[in-house]
N, C-alpha and C. Protein backbone atom coordinates (compact mmCIF):
# COMPACT_ATOMS: atom_id res chain seq x y z
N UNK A 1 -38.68 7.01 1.18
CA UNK A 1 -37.87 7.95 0.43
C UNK A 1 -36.73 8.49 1.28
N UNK A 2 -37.19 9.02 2.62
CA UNK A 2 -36.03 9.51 3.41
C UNK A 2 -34.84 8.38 3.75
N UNK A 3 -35.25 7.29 3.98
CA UNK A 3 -33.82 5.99 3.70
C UNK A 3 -33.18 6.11 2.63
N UNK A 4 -33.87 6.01 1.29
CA UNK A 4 -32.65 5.88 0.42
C UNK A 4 -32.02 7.55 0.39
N UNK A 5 -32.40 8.64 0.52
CA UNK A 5 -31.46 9.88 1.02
C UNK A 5 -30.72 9.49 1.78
N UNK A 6 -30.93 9.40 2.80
CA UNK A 6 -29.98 8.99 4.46
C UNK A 6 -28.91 7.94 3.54
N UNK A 7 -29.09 7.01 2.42
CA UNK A 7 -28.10 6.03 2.45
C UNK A 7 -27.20 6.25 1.39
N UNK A 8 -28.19 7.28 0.80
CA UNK A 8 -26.67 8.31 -0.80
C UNK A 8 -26.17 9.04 -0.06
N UNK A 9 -26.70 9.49 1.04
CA UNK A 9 -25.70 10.54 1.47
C UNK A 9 -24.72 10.13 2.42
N UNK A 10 -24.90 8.88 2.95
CA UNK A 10 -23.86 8.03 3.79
C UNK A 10 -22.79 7.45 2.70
N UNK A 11 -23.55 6.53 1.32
CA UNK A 11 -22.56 6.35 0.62
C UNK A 11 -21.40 7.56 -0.04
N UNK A 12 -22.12 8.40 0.06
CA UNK A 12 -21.40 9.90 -0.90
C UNK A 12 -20.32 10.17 -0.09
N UNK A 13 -20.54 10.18 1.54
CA UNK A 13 -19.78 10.61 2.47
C UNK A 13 -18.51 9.61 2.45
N UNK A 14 -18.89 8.12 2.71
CA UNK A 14 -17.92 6.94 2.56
C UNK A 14 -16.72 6.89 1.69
N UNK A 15 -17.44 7.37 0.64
CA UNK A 15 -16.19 7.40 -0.61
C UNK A 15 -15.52 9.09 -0.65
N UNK A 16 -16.13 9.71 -0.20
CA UNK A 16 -14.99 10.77 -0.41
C UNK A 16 -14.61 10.88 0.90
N UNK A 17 -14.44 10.32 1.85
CA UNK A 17 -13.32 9.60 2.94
C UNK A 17 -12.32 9.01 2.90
N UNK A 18 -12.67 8.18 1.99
CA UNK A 18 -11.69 6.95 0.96
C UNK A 18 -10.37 7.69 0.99
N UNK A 19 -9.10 7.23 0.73
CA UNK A 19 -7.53 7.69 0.69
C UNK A 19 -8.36 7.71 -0.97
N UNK A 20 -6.88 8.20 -1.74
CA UNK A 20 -6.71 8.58 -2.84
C UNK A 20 -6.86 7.42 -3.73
N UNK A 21 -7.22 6.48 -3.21
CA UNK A 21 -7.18 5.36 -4.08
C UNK A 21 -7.80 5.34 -5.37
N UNK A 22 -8.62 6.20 -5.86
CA UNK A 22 -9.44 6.02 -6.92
C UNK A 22 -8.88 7.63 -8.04
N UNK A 23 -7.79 8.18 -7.24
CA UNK A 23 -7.55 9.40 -7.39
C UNK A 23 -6.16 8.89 -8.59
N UNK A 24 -5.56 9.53 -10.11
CA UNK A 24 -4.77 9.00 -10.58
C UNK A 24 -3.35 9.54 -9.71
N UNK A 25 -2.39 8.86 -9.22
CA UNK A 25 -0.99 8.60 -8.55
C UNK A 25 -0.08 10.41 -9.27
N UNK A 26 0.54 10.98 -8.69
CA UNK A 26 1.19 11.89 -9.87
C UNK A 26 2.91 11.43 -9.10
N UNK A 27 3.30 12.17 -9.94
CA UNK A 27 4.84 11.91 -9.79
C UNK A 27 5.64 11.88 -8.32
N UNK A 28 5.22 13.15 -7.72
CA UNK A 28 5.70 13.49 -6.63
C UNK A 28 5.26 12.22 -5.06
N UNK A 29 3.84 11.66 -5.64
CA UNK A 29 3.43 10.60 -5.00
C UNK A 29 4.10 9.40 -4.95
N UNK A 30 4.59 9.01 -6.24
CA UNK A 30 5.23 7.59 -6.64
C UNK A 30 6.73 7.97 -6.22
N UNK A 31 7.38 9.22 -6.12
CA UNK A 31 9.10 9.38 -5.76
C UNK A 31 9.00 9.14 -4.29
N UNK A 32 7.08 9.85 -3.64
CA UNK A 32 7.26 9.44 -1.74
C UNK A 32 7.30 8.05 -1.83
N UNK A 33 6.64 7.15 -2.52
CA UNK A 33 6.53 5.91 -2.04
C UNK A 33 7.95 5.24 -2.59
N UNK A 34 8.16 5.64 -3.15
CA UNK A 34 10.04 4.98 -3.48
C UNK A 34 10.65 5.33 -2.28
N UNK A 35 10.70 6.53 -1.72
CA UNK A 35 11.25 6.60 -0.69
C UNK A 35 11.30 6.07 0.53
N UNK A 36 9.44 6.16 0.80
CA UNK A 36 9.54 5.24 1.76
C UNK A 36 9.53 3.94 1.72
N UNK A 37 9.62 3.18 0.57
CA UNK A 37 10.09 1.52 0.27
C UNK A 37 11.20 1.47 0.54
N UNK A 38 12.27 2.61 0.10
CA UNK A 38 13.75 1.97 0.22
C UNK A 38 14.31 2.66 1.54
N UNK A 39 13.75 3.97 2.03
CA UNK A 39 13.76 4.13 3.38
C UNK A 39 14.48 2.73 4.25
N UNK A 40 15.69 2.77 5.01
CA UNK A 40 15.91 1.92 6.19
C UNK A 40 15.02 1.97 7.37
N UNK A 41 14.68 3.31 7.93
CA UNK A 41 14.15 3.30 9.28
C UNK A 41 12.20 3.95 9.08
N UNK A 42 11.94 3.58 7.20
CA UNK A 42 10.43 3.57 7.34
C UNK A 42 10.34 2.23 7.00
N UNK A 43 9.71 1.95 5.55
CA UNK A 43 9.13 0.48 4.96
C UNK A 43 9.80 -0.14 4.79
N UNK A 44 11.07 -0.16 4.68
CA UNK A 44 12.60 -0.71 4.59
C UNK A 44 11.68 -2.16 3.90
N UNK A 45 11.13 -2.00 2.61
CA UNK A 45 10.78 -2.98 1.98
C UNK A 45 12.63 -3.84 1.59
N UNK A 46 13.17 -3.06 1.27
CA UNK A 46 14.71 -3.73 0.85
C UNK A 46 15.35 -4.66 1.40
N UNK A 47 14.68 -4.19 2.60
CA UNK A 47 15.33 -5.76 4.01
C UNK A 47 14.50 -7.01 3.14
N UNK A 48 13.49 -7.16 3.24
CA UNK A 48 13.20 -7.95 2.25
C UNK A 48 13.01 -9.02 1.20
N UNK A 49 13.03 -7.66 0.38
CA UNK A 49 12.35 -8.40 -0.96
C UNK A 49 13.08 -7.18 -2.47
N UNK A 50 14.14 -8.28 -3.30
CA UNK A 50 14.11 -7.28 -4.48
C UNK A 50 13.43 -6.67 -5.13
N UNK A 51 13.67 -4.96 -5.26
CA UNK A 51 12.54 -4.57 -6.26
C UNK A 51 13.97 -3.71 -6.84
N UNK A 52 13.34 -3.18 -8.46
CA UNK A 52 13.57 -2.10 -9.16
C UNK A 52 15.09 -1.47 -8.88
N UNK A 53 16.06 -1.00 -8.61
CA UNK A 53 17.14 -0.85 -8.68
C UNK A 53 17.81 -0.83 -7.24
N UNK A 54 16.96 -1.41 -6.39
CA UNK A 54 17.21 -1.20 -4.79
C UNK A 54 18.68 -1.93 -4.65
N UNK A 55 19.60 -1.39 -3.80
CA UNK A 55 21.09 -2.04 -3.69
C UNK A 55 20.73 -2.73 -2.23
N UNK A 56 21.42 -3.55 -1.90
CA UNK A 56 21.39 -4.74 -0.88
C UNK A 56 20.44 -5.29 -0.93
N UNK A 57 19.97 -5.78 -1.25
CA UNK A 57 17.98 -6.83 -1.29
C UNK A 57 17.99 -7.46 -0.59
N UNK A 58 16.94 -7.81 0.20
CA UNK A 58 17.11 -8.91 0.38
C UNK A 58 16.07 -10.27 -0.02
N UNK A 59 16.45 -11.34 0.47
CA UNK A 59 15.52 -12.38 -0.23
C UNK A 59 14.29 -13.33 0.42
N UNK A 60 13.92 -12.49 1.16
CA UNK A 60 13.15 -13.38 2.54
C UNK A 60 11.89 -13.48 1.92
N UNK A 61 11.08 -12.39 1.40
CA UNK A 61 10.32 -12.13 0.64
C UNK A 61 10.16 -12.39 -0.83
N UNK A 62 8.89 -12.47 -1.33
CA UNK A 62 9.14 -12.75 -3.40
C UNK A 62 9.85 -11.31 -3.93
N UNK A 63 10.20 -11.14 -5.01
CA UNK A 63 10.71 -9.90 -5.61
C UNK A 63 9.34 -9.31 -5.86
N UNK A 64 9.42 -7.47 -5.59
CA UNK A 64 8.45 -6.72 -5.70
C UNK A 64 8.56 -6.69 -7.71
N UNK A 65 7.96 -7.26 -8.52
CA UNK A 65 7.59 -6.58 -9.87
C UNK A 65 6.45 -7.34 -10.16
N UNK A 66 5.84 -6.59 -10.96
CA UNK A 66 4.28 -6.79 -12.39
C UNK A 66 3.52 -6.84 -10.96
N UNK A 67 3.49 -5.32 -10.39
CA UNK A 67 2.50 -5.69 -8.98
C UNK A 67 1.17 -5.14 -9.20
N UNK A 68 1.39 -4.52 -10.06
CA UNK A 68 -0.47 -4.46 -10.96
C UNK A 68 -0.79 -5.58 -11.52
N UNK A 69 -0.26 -6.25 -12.24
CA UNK A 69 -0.94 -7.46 -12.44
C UNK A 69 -1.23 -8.38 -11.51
N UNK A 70 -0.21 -8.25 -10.45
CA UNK A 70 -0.45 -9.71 -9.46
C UNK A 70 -1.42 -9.03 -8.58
N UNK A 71 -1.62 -7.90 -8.48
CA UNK A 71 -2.59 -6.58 -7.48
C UNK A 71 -3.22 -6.40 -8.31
N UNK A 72 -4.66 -6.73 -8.95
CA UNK A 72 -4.92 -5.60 -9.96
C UNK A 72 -6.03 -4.91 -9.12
N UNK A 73 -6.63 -6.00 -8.05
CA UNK A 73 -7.23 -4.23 -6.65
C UNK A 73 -6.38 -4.12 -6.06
N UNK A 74 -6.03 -2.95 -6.15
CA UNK A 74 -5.38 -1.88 -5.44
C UNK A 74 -5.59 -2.30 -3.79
N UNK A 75 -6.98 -2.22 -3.62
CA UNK A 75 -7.20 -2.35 -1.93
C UNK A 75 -6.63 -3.74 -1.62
N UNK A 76 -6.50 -4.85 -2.24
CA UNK A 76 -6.10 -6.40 -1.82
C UNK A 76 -4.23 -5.78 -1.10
N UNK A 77 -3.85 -5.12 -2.22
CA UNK A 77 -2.19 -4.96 -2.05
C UNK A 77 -1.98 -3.75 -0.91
N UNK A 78 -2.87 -2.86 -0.68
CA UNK A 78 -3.01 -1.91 0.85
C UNK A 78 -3.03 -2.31 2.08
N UNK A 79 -4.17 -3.71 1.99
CA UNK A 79 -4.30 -4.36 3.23
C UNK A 79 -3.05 -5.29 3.17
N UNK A 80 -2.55 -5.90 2.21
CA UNK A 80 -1.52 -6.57 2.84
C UNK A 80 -0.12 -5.80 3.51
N UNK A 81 -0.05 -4.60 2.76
CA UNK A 81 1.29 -3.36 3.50
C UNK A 81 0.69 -3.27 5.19
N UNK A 82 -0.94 -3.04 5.28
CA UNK A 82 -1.47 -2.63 6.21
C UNK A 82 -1.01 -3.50 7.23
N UNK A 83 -1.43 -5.12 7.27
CA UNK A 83 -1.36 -6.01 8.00
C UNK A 83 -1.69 -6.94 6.79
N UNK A 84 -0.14 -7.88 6.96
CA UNK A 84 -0.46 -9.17 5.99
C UNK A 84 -0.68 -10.14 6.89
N UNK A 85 -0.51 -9.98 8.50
CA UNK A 85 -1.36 -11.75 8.82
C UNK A 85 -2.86 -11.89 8.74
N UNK A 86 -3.57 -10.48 8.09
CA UNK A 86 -5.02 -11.61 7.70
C UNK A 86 -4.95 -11.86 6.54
N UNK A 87 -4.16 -11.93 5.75
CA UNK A 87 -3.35 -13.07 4.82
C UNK A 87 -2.73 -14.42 5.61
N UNK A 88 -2.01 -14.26 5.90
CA UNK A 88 -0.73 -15.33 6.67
C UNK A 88 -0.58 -14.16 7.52
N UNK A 89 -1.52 -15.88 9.08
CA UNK A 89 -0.59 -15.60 9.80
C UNK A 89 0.47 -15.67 10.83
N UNK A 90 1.36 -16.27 9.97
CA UNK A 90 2.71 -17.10 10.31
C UNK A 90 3.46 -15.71 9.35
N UNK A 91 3.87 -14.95 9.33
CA UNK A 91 4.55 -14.04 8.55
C UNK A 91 5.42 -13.12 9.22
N UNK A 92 6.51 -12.90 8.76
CA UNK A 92 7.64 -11.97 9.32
C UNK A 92 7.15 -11.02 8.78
N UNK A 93 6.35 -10.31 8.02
CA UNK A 93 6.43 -9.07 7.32
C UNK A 93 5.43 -8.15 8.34
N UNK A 94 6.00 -6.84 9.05
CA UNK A 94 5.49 -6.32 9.90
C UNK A 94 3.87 -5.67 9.41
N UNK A 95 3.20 -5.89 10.29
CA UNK A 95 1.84 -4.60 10.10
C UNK A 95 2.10 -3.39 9.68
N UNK A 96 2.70 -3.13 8.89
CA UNK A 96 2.90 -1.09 8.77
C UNK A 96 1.55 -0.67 9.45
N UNK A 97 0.50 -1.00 8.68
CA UNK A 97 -0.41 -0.17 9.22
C UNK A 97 -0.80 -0.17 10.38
N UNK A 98 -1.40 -1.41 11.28
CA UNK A 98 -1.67 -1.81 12.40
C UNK A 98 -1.06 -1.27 13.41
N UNK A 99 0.44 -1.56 13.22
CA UNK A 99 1.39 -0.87 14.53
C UNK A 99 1.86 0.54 14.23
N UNK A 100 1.14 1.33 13.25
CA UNK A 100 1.53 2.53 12.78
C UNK A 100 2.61 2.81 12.75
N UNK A 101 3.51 1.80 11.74
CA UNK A 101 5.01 1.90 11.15
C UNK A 101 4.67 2.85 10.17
N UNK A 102 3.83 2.95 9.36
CA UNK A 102 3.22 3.48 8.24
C UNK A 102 1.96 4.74 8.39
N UNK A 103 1.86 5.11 8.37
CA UNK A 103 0.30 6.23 7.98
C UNK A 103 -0.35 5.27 6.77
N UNK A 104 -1.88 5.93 6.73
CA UNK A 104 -2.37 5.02 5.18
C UNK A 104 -1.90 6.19 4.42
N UNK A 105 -2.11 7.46 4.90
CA UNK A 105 -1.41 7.80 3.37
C UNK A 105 -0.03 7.70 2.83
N UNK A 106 1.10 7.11 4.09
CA UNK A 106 2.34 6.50 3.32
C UNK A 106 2.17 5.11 2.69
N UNK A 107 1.23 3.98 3.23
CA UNK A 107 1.08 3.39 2.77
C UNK A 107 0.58 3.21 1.23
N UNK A 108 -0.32 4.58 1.21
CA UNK A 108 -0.83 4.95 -0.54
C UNK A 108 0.17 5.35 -1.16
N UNK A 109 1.42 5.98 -0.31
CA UNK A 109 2.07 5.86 -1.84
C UNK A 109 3.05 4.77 -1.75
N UNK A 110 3.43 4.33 -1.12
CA UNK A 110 3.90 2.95 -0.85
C UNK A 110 3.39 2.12 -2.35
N UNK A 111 2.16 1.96 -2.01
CA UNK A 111 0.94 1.42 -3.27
C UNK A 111 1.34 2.01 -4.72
N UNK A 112 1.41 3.33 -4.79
CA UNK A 112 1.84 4.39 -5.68
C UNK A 112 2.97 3.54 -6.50
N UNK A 113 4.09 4.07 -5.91
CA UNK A 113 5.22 3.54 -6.25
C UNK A 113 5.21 1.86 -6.95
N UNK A 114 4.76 1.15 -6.36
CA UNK A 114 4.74 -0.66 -6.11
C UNK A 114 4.08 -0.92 -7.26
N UNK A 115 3.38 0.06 -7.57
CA UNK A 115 2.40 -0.24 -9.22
C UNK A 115 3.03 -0.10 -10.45
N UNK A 116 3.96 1.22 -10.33
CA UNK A 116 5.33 0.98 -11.28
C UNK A 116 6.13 -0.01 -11.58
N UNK A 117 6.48 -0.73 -10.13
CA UNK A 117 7.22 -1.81 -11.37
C UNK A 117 6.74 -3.28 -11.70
């Protein structure tokens, strides 16, 4: 009996550790992660890859849209902002997370934003 306590209360702990991921996005979240997508000296996603009304694009990358559908877990499209070479790894697209270009919680709204279009 005292294991499965010890292991709800480890799971209970686990998930409300968790980033906001399970939390619904509000406005002010999705305008940070626009920002820091089109940001030059944060996610400078724009160097890039076209998304959504971004001016200069670029094309190195696929175009950012329908990224809930092509993401529909959320966590698959975090870890790749995080570090996409344990995706590919032959890839120009920097670790945000790894080399702490990013925080995870810029990266969540990074995520935020990226689900819009």
């Amino acid at each position: 009996m005292r294991k499965g306590l010890i292991f709800v209360c480890l799971t209970t702990l686990a998930l409300s550790a968790t980033p906001s991921a399970f939390a619904e996005s509000t406005q002010a979240d999705i305008d940070r992660g626009k920002e820091l997508a089109f940001s030059r000296s944060d996610g400078n996603c724009l160097a890039c890859h076209q998304m959504d009304d971004g001016k200069l694009t670029g094309n190195i990358g696929p175009a950012l849209a329908n990224m809930e559908t092509r993401f529909p877990d959320r966590e698959v499209l975090f870890k790749r902002l995080w570090d996409e070479t344990q995706f590919n790894p032959v890839t120009v697209m920097p670790p945000f997370g790894r080399h702490t270009i990013l925080s995870k919680e810029e990266i969540n709204r990074v995520v935020d934003y990226l689900y819009t279009l």
